[in-house]
Structures are given as structure tokens and as C-alpha cells.
Protein backbone atom coordinates (compact mmCIF):
# COMPACT_ATOMS: atom_id res chain seq x y z
CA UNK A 1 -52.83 51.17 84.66
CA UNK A 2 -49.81 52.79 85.83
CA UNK A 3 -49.26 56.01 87.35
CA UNK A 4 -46.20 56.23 85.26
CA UNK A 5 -46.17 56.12 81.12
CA UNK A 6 -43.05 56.88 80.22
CA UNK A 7 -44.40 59.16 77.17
CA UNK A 8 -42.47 62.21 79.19
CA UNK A 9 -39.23 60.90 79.57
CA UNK A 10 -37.94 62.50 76.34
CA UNK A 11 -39.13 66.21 77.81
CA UNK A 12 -43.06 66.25 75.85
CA UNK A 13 -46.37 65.72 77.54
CA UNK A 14 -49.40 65.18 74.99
CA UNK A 15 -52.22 68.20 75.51
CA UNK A 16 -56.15 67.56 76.28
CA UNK A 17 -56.79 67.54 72.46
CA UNK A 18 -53.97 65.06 71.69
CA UNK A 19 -51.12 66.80 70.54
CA UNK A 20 -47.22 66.25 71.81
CA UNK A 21 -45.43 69.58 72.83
CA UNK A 22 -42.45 70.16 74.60
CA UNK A 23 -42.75 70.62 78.72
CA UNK A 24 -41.30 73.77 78.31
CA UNK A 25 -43.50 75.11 76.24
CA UNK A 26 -45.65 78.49 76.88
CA UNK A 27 -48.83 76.66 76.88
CA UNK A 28 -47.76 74.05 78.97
CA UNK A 29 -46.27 76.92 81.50
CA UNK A 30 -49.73 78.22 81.48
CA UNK A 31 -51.99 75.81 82.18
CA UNK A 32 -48.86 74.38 84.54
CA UNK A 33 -49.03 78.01 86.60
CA UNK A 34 -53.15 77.54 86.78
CA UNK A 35 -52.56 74.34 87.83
CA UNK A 36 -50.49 75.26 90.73
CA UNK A 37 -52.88 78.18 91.59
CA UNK A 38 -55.28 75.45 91.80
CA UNK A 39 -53.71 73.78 94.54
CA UNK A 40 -53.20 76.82 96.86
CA UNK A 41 -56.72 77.63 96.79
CA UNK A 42 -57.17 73.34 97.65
CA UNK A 43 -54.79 74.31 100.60
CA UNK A 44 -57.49 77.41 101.16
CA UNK A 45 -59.86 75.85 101.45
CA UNK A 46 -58.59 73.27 103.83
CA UNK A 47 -57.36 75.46 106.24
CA UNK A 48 -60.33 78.05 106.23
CA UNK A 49 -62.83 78.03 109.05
CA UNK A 50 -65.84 80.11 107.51
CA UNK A 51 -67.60 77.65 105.57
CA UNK A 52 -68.77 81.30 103.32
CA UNK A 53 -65.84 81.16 101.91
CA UNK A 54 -65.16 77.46 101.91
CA UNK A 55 -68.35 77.02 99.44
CA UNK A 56 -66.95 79.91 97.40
CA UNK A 57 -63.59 78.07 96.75
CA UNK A 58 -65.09 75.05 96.08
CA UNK A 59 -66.90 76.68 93.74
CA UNK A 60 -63.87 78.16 92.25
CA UNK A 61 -62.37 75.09 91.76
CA UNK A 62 -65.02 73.52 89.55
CA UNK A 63 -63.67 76.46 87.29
CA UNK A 64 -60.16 75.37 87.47
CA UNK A 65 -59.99 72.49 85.39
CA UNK A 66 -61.82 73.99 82.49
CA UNK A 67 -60.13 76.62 82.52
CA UNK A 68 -56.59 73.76 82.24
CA UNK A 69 -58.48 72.07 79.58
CA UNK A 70 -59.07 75.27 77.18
CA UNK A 71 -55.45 76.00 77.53
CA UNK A 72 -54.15 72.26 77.14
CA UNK A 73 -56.09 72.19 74.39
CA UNK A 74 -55.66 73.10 70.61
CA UNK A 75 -58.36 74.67 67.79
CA UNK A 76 -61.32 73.63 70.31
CA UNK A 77 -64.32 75.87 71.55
CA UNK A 78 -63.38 77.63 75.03
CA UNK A 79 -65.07 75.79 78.02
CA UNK A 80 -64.77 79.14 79.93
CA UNK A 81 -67.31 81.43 78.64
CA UNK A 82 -68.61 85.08 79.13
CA UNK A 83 -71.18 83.67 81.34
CA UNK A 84 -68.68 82.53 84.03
CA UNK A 85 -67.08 85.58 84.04
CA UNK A 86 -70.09 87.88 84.42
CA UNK A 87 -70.95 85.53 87.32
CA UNK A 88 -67.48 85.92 89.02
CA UNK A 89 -67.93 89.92 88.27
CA UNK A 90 -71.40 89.67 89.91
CA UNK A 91 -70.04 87.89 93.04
CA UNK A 92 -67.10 90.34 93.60
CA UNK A 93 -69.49 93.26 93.09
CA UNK A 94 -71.62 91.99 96.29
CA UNK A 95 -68.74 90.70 98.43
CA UNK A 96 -67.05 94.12 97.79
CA UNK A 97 -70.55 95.57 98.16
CA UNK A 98 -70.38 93.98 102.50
CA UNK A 99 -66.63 94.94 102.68
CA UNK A 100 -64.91 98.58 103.77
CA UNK A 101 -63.32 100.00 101.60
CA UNK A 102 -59.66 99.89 101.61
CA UNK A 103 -57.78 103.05 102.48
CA UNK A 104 -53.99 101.33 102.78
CA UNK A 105 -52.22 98.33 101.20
CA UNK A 106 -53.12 95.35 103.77
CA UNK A 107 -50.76 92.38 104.80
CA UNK A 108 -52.10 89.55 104.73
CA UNK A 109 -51.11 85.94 106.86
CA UNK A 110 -53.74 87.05 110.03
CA UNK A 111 -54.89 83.37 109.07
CA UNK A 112 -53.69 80.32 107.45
CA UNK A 113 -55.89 80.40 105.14
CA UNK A 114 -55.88 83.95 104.52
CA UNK A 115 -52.25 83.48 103.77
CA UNK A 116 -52.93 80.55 101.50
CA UNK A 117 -55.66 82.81 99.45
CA UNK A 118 -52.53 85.25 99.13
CA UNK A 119 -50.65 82.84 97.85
CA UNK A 120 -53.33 81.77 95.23
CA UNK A 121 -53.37 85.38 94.80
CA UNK A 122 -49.62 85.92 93.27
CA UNK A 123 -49.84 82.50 91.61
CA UNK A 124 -52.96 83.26 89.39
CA UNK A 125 -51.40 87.04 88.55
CA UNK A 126 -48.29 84.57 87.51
CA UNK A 127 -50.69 82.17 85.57
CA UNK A 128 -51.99 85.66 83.83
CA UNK A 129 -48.55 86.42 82.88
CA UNK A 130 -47.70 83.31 81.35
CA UNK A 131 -50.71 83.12 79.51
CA UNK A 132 -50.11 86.51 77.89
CA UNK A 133 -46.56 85.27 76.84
CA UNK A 134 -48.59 82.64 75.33
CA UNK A 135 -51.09 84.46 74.06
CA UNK A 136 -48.31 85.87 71.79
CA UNK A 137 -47.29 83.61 70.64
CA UNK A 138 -49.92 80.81 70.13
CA UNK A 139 -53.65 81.28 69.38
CA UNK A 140 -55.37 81.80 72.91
CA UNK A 141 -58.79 82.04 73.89
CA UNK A 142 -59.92 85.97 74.38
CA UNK A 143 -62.52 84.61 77.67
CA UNK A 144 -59.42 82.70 79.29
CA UNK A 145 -57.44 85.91 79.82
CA UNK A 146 -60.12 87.83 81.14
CA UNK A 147 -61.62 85.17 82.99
CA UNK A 148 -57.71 85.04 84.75
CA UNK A 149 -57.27 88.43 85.10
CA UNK A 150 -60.60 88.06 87.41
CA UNK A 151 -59.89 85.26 89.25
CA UNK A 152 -56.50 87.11 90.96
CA UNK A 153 -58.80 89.90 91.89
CA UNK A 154 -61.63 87.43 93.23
CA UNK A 155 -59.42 85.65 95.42
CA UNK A 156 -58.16 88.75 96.77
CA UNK A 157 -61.64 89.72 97.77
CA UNK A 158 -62.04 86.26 99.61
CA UNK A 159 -58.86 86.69 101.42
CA UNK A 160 -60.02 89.92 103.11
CA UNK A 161 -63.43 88.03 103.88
CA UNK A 162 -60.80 85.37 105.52
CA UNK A 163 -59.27 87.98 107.29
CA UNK A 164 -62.33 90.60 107.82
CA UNK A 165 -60.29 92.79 106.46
């Protein structure tokens, strides 16, 4: 099979579920912006050198794709449930539980990878936006928002355990 179908050459990709939309459209922008969040924290995880927070990308990205399918996807039960997100809640309590507190804004880039979890960073808080524009627009699941609004904040907390900061 080919790489290539040719089914998007008229400007429509065909969602998880089966239906044709246009490539422009607010869901595909949103599970397009998660997508690309996705790939910073591959590039993350790549260049970190504490395996702590090499496991808890990689565990992060097992998340990613559901979290693509429930928004690719039309009048189906969300994959991402309350469960996941009180388990990313409970893991950002106890890595914010080993950190300082912060008393200043920080700047982060004091390592590759630290710089590519920043990155992730602004791109998920962009994937939240666009899902919101979606959300008005198109019926959303409640879970997927939150569970977003997290993940900016989560990777946040791993960059400073990137950076000790």
C-alpha cells in the first residue's frame, strides 16, 4: 500500500470514525496542533539525558494518540477519561511536591531538551486554544479540554526537572 492515496488532493482528509471534512477545519486544526505537540515532546525525549523524565514522556506519549483519536473522531465515547487526568494531577502534585518553588518567571533552553519541553509547552497551550475554538463550534469532549489544559502545565513541570530548575 502506498504512502500516498490521493483522497486529500481536493483539500479533505477522512476522520478516525470515517467521516470527510475539510483540512481546514477546527477539528482537524486541533487534533493537527496535538499532533505537532506530540512530536516536540518525541524530540524531548530524544535529547533528554535523565532517563526520570525520559520514562515520564514516554509515558505521555501513550496519551497522545488517544487523545488525536477522540478529537478525529465523531459521536464516539472519549478514550481520555477522568482517570487519566487524576493520574496526570497526581504526578504533578509529587513532582511539584520535590521542586522549589518558583519566586520569578524562568527561561528556559539551559538544555536541549529542556528547550524542546518548552516548546511542547507553547504548542499544547496552542492545541488548547484550538480546541476551544472547536469546542464552539462542534460537539467536544468535556475530559479532552481538561485533560489539555493539564498536559501544558505537566510538561512545564518536567522541563524544570530537565533543567533543575
Amino acid at each position: 500500500m502506498s504512502v500516498y492515496t490521493k483522497t486529500g488532493d481536493k483539500g479533505e482528509t477522512g476522520l478516525y470514525t470515517g467521516e470527510r471534512v475539510k483540512k481546514n477545519s477546527f477539528r482537524v486544526s486541533a487534533y493537527g496542533a496535538v499532533d505537532e505537540g506530540a512530536a516536540a515532546l518525541s524530540l524531548a525525549r530524544a535529547l533528554s539525558e535523565k532517563e526520570e523524565v525520559k520514562n515520564k514522556i514516554f509515558k505521555l506519549q501513550k496519551l497522545m494518540p488517544l487523545l488525536m483519536a477522540d478529537l478525529a473522531s465523531l459521536n464516539q465515547e472519549s478514550l481520555i477519561t477522568s482517570e487519566h487526568i487524576a493520574s496526570l494531577e497526581k504526578e504533578m502534585d509529587e513532582i511539584e511536591g520535590k521542586l522549589q518553588p518558583l519566586k520569578c518567571f524562568i527561561i528556559a533552553g539551559n538544555t536541549r531538551a529542556g528547550g524542546a519541553l518548552d516548546m511542547a509547552r507553547t504548542i499544547l497551550r496552542r492545541a488548547e486554544r484550538e480546541f476551544l475554538t472547536l469546542k464552539e463550534n462542534e460537539s467536544v469532549h468535556e475530559a479532552d479540554g481538561v485533560f489539555l489544559n493539564r498536559l501544558s502545565d505537566y510538561v512545564f513541570l518536567l522541563m524544570r526537572i530537565e533543567e533543575e530548575i
